[in-house]
Protein backbone atom coordinates (compact mmCIF):
# COMPACT_ATOMS: atom_id res chain seq x y z
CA UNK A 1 -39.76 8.78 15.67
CA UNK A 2 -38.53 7.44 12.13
CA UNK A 3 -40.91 9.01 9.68
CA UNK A 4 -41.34 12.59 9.59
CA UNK A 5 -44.80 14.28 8.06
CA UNK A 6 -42.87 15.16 4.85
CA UNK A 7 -41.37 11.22 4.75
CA UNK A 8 -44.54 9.95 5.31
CA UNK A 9 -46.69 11.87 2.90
CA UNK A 10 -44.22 11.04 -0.14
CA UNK A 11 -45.14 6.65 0.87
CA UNK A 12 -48.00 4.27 0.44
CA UNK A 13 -50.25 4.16 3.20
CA UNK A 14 -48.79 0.45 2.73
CA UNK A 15 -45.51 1.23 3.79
CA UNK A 16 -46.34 4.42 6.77
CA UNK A 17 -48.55 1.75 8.45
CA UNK A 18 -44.77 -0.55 8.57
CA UNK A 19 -42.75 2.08 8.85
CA UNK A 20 -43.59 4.76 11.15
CA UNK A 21 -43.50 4.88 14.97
CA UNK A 22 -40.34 3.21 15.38
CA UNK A 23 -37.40 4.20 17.89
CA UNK A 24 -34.61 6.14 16.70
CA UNK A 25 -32.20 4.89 13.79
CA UNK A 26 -29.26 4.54 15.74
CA UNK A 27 -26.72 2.03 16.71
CA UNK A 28 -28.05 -0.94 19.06
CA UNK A 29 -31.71 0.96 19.57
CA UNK A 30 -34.63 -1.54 19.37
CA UNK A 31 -36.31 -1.63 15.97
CA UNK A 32 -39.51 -2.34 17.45
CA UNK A 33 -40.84 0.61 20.73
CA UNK A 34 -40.69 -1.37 23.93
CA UNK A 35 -43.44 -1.66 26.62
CA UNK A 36 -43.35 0.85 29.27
CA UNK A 37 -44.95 -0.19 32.32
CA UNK A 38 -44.76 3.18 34.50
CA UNK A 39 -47.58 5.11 36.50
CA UNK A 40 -45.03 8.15 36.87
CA UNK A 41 -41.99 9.57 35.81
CA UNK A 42 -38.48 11.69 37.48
CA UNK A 43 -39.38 15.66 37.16
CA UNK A 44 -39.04 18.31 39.92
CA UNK A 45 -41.32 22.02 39.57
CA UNK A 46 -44.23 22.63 37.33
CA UNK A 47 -44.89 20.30 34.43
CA UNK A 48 -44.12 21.78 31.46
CA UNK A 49 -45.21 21.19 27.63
CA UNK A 50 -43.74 17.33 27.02
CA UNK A 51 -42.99 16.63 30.54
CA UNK A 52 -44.85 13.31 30.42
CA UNK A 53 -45.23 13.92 34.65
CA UNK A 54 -48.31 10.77 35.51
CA UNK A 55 -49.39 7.32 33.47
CA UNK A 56 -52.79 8.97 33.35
CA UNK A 57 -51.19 12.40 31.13
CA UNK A 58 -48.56 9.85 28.65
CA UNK A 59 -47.56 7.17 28.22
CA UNK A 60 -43.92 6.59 25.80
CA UNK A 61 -46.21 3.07 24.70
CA UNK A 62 -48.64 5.66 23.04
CA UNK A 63 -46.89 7.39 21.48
CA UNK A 64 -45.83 5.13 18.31
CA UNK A 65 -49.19 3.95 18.19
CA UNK A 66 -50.56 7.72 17.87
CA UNK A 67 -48.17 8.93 15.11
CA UNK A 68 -49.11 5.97 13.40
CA UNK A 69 -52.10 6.58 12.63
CA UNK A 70 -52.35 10.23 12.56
CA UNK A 71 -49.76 9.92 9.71
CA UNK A 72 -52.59 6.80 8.13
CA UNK A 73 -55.23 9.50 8.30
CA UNK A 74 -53.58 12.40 7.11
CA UNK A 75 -53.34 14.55 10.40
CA UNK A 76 -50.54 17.01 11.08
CA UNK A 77 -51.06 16.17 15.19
CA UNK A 78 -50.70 12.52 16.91
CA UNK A 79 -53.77 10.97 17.57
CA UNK A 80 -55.21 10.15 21.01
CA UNK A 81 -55.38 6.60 22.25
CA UNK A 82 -58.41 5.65 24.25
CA UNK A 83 -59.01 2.51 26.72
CA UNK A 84 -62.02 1.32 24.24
CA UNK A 85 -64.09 2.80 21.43
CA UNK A 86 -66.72 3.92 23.86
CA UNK A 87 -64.65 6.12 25.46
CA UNK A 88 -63.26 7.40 22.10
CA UNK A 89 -67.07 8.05 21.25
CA UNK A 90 -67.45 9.75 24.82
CA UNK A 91 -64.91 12.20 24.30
CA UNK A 92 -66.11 12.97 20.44
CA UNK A 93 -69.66 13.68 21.90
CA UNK A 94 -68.45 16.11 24.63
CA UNK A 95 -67.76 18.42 22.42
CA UNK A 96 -71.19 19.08 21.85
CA UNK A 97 -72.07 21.82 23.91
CA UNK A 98 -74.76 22.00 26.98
CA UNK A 99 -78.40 21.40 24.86
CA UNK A 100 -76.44 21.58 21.46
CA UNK A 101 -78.05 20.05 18.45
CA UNK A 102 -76.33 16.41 17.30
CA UNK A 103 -77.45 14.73 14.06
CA UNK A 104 -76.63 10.96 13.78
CA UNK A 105 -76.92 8.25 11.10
CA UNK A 106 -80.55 6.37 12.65
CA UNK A 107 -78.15 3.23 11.45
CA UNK A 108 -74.68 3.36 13.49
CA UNK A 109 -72.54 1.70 15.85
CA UNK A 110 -75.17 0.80 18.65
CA UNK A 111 -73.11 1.65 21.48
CA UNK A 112 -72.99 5.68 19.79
CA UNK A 113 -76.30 5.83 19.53
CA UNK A 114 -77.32 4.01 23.27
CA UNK A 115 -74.60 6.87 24.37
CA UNK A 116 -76.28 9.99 22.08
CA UNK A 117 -80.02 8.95 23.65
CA UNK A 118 -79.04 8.45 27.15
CA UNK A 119 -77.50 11.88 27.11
CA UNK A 120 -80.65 13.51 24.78
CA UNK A 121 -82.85 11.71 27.78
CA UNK A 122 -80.89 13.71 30.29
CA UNK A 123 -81.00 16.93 28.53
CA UNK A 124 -77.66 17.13 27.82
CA UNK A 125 -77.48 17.63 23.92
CA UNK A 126 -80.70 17.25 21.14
CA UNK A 127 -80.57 13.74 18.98
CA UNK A 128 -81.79 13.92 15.82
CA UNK A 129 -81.60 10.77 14.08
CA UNK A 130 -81.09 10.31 9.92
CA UNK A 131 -80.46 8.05 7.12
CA UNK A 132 -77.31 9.22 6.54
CA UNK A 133 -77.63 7.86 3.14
CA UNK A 134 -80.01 10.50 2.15
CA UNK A 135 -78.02 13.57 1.85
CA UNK A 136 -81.03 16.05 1.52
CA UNK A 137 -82.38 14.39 4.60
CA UNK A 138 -79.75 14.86 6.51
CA UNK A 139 -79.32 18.31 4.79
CA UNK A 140 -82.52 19.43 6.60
CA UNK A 141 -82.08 17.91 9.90
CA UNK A 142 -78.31 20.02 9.90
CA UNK A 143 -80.85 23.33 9.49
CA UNK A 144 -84.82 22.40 10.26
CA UNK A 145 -87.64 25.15 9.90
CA UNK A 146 -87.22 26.03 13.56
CA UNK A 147 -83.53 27.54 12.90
CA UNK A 148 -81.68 25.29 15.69
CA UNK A 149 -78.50 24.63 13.75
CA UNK A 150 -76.55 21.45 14.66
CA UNK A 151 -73.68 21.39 16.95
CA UNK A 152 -71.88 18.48 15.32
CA UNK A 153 -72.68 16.01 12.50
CA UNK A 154 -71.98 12.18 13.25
CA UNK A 155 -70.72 10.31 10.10
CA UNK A 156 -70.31 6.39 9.71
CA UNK A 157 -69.81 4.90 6.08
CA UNK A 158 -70.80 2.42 5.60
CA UNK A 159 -73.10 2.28 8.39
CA UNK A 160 -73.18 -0.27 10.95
CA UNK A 161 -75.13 -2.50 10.02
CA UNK A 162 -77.10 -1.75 6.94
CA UNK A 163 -73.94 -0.08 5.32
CA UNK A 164 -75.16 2.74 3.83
CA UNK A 165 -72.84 5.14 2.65
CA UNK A 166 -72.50 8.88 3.33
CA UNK A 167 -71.32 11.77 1.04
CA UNK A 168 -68.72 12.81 3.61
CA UNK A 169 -67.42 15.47 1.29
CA UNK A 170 -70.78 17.54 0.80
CA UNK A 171 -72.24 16.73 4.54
CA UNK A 172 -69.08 18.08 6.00
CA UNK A 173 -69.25 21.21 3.63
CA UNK A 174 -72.76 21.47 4.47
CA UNK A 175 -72.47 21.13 8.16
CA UNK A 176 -69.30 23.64 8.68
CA UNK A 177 -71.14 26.31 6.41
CA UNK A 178 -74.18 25.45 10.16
CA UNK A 179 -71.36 26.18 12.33
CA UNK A 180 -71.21 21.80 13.13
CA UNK A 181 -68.27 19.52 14.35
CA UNK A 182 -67.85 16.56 11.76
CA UNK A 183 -66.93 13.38 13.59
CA UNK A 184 -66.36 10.47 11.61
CA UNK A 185 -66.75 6.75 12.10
CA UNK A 186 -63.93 5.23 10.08
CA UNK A 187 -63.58 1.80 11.94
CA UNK A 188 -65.46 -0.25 8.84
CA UNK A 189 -63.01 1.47 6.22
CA UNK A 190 -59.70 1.73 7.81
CA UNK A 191 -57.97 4.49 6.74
CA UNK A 192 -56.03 2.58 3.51
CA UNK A 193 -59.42 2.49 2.30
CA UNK A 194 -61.17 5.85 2.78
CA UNK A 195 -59.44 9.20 4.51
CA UNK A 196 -62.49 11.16 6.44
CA UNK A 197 -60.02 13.83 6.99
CA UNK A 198 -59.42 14.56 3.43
CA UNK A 199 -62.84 14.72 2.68
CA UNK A 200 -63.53 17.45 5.18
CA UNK A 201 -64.45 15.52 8.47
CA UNK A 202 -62.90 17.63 11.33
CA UNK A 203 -62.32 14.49 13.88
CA UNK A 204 -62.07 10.72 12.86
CA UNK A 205 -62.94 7.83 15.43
CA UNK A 206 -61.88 4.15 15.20
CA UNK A 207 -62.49 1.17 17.40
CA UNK A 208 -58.75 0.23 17.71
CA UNK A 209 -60.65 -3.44 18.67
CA UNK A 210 -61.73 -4.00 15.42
CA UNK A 211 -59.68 -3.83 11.99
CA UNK A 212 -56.58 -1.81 13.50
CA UNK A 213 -55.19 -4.39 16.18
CA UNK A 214 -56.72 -7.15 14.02
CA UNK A 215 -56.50 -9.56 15.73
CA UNK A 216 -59.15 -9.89 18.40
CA UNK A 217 -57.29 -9.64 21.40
CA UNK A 218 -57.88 -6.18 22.73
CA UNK A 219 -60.29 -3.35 23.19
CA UNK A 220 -59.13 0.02 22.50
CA UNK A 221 -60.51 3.16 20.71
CA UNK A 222 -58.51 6.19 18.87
CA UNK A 223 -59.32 9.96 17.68
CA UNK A 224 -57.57 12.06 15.23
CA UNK A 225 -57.75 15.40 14.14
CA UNK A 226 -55.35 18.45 12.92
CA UNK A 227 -56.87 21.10 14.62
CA UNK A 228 -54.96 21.79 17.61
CA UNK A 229 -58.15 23.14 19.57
CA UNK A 230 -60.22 20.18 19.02
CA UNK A 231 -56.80 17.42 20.10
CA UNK A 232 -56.59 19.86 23.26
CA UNK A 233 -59.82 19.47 24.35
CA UNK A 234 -60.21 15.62 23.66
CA UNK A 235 -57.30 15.22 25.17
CA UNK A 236 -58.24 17.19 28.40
CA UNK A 237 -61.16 14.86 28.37
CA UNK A 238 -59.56 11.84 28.19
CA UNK A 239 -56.60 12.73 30.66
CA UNK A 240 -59.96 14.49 33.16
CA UNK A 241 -62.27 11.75 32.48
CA UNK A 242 -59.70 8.52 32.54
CA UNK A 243 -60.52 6.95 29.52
CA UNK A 244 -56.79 5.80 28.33
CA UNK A 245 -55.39 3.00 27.20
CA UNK A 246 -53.03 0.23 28.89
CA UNK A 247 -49.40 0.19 27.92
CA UNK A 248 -49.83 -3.74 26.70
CA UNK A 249 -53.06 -3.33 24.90
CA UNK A 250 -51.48 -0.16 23.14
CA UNK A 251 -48.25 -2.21 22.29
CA UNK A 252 -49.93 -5.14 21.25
CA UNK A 253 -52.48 -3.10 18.83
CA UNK A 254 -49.00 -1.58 16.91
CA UNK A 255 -48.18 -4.87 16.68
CA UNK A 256 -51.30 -5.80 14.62
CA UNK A 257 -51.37 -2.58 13.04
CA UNK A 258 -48.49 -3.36 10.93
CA UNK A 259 -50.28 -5.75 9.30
CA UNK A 260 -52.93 -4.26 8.60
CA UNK A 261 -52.56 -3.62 4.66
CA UNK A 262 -52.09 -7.03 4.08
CA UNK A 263 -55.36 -8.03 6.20
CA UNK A 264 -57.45 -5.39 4.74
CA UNK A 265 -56.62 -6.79 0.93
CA UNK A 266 -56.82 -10.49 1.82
CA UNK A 267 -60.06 -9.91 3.36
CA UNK A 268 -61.85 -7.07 1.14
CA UNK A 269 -60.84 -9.56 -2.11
CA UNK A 270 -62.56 -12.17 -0.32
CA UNK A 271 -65.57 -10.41 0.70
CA UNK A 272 -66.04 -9.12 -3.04
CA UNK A 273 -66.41 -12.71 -4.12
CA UNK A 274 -68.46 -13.38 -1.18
CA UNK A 275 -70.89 -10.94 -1.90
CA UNK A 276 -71.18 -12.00 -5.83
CA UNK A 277 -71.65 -15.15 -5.03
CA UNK A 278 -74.20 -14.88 -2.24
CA UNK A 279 -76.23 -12.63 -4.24
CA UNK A 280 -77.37 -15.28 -6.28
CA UNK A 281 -77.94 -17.69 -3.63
CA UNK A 282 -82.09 -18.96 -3.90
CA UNK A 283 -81.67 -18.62 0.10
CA UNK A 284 -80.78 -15.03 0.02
CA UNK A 285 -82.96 -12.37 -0.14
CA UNK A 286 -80.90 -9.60 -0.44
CA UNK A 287 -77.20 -8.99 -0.41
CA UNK A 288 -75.64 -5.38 1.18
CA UNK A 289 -71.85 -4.94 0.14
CA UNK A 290 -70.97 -1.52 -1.48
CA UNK A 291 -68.73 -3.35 -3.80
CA UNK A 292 -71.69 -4.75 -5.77
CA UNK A 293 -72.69 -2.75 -8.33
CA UNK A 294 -76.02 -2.94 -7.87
CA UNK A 295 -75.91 -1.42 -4.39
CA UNK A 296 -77.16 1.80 -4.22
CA UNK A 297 -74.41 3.23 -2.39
CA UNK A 298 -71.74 1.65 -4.74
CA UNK A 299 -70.86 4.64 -7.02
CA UNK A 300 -70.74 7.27 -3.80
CA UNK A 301 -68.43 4.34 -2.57
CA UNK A 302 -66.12 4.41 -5.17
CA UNK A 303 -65.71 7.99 -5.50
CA UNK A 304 -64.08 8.40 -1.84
CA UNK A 305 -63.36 5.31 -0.80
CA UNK A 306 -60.38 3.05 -2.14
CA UNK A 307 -62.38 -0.15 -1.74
CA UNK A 308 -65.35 -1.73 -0.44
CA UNK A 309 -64.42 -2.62 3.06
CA UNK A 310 -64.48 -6.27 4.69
CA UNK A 311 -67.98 -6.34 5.86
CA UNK A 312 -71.57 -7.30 4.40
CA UNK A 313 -75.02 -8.11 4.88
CA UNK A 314 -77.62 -10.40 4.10
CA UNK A 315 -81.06 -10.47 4.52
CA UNK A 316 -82.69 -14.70 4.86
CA UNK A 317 -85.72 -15.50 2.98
CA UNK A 318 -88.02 -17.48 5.10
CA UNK A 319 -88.30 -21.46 3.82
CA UNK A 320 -91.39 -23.20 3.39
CA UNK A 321 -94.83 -21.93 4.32
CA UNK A 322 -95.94 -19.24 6.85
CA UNK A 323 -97.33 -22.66 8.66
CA UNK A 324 -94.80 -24.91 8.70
CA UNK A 325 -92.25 -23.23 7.73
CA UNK A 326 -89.12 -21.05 9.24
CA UNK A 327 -89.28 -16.80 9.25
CA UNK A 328 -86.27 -14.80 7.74
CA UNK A 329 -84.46 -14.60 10.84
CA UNK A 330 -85.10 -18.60 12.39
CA UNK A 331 -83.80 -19.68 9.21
CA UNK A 332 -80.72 -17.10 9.88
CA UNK A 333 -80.67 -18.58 13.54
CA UNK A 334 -80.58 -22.13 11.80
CA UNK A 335 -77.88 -21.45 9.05
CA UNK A 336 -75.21 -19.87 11.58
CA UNK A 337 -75.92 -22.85 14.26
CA UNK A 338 -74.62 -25.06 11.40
CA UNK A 339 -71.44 -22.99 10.82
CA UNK A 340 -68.33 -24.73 11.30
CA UNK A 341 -65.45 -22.23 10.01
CA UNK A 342 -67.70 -19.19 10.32
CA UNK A 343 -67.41 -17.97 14.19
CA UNK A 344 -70.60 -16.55 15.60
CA UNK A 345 -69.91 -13.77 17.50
CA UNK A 346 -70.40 -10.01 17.59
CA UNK A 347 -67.28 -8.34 16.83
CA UNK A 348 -65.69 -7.43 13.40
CA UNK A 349 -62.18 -6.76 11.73
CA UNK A 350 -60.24 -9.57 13.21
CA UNK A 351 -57.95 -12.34 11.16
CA UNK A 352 -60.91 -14.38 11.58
CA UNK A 353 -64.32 -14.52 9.93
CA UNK A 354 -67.07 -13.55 12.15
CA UNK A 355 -71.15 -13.87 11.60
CA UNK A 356 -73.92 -12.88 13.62
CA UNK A 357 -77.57 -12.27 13.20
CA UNK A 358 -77.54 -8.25 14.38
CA UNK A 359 -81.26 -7.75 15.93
CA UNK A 360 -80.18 -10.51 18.36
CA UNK A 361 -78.94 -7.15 20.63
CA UNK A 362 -81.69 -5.74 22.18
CA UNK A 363 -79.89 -2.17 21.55
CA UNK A 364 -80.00 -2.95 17.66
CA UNK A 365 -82.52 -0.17 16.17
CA UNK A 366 -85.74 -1.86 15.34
CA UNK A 367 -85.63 -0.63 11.81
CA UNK A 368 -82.58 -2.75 11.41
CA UNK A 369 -84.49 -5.94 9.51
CA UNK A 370 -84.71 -9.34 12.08
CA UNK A 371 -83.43 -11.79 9.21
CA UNK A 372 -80.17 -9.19 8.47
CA UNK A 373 -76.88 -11.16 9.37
CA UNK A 374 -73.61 -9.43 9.31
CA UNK A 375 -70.15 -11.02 8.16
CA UNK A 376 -67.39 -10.00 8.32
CA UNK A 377 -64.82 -11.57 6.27
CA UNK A 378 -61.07 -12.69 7.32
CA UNK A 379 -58.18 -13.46 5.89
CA UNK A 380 -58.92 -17.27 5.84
CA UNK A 381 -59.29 -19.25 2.71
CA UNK A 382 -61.83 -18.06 0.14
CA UNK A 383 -62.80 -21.01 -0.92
CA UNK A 384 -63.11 -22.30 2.59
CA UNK A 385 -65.53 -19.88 3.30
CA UNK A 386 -67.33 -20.33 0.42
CA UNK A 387 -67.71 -23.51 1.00
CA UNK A 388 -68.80 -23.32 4.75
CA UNK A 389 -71.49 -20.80 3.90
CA UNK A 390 -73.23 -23.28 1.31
CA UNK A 391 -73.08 -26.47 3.72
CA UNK A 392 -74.93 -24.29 6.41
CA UNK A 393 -77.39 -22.98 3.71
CA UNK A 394 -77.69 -26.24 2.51
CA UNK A 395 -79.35 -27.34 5.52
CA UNK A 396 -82.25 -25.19 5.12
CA UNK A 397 -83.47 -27.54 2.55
CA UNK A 398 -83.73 -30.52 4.39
């Protein structure tokens, strides 16, 4: 492809997420990779190391996608292309071994932890579940009293929802020197915002869905990782198992990849201003953004992260009397109903702003508070926003 590791490492993350993965610089190639719709390809004999051989082994449509990104994160090996983040997450988890000891963030991506419980229930690994945000909790859950070690420690930071953030660079250290995996969630941050890798995290996930394609119009998932043991056995998984990813939604998420330093600024300068101002709203009970400087994970956050992120929370005070009145979460129900540039719906990372009210989804922890609504901000007007969030609020007072 056109950017080798040494090319890549010497540019902004800025410029790698333009200019790598593209065909060959030579005279009347395409600049951008084509589509390759294929199931199979010419070989006679054995398949050998790069014979692509079957659409379920390779795909050439991958390819530009996975160097891509490996070269975002840091990784000396291409990253692996999934058909959604859940099968991403299902390939991190199986390398947990039979009755092995996971520890998770208690507050994560729901459809992790419906996946981690289903297989505790069925014997398969041990869950133990942790603020993540609590280092010496997490600390003893990677080591308890009965001397079970953990098999592999979970990161997400910021969490999903409550966006708590993790010391990823003393939980990794801490889980390696208990013989764990680290697996980190980096959808929220993107990798131009915080490299897992870097900070010791042996395998990084991403819902391709979310900020990477940007632009709400597929569902994919990715892994990456430089240690060749760990890419060989998620990729045997995923080639074993099926979990890979269509030739057009894998084309189309390059496609929005290449814009994605442009989103991610646009949209975490918004949310900044977003957060400050909402913070002072009389409607608003609390504000979660690690970008405020009163959040309590705001200095971790800015010592391995290179901004805040495009996502935040807020908690609704209730209006009016416990009579006659509305409870945190109606008067959330009631605010986003009266949205008009604001979409609700549950997704995240997209050109457009997005709002929901989280505990709506039955599979939302019940520690996450009913009156917490999640936004996640776009690349739309500031102002606009602004100004659509204080007509809805507005409401509340009539």
């Amino acid at each position: 492809m056109s950017l080798s590791e040494e090319q890549a490492a010497s540019l902004s993350a800025e410029t790698v997420v333009v200019a790598a993965g593209r065909p060959p610089r030579e005279r009347d190639q395409p600049v951008n990779p084509p589509l390759v719709l294929s199931s199979t390809y010419f070989g006679t004999g054995p398949l050998g190391d790069g014979d692509r051989g079957y659409g379920r082994y390779s795909n050439p449509t991958w390819d530009p996608f996975e160097e891509t990104l490996a070269q975002l994160e840091g990784a000396g090996l291409p990253g692996l292309l999934y058909a959604s983040g859940l099968a991403a997450v299902s390939s991190a988890l199986s390398l947990v071994p039979l009755q092995g000891v996971l520890v998770m963030p208690s507050h994560s991506y729901a459809g992790s932890l419906v996946m981690a419980t289903e297989l505790a229930e069925k014997g398969f690994l041990e869950l133990r579940t942790v603020d993540i945000a609590d280092t010496d909790a997490v600390l003893d859950q990677l080591a308890p009293a009965d001397g079970k070690a953990a098999s592999m420690l979970w990161l997400e930071s910021p969490t999903n929802p409550m966006l708590g953030v993790a010391d990823i660079r003393a939980l990794a250290a801490a889980a390696h020197a208990a013989g764990a995996v680290v697996v980190t969630d980096n959808t929220f941050s993107t990798p131009l915002v915080q490299q897992p890798l870097s900070l010791g995290s042996d395998v990084v996930l991403h819902s391709v869905t979310k900020y990477l394609s940007g632009h709400s119009d597929v569902v994919l998932g990715a892994l990456v990782t430089s240690d060749a043991g760990l890419r060989a056995t998620l990729l045997h998984h995923r080639t074993i198992h099926g979990g890979i990813a269509g030739p057009f939604e894998a084309w189309l998420a390059l496609r929005g990849l290449r814009t994605l330093a442009v989103r991610v600024e646009r949209s975490q300068a918004s949310a900044a201003v977003l957060a400050g101002r909402l913070s002072t709203h009389p409607r608003i009970g609390s504000v979660r953004f690690p970008g405020l400087a009163t959040d309590p994970g705001h200095q971790r956050a800015r010592s391995q992260m290179k901004g805040f992120g495009s996502v935040l929370c807020i908690e609704m005070s209730p209006v009016g009397t416990a009579a006659g009145g509305l409870s945190g979460a109606d008067a959330a129900d009631r605010m986003i109903r009266a949205l008009r540039l604001w979409l609700p719906a549950t997704s995240l990372g997209g050109v457009e702003s997005l709002i929901e009210r989280r505990r709506r989804h039955a599979a939302e922890p019940a520690s996450v508070p009913d009156n917490l609504v999640r936004l996640s901000v776009g690349i739309e007007n500031v102002e606009d926003l602004w100004a659509d969030l204080e007509q809805a609020l507005a409401t509340l007072d009539g």
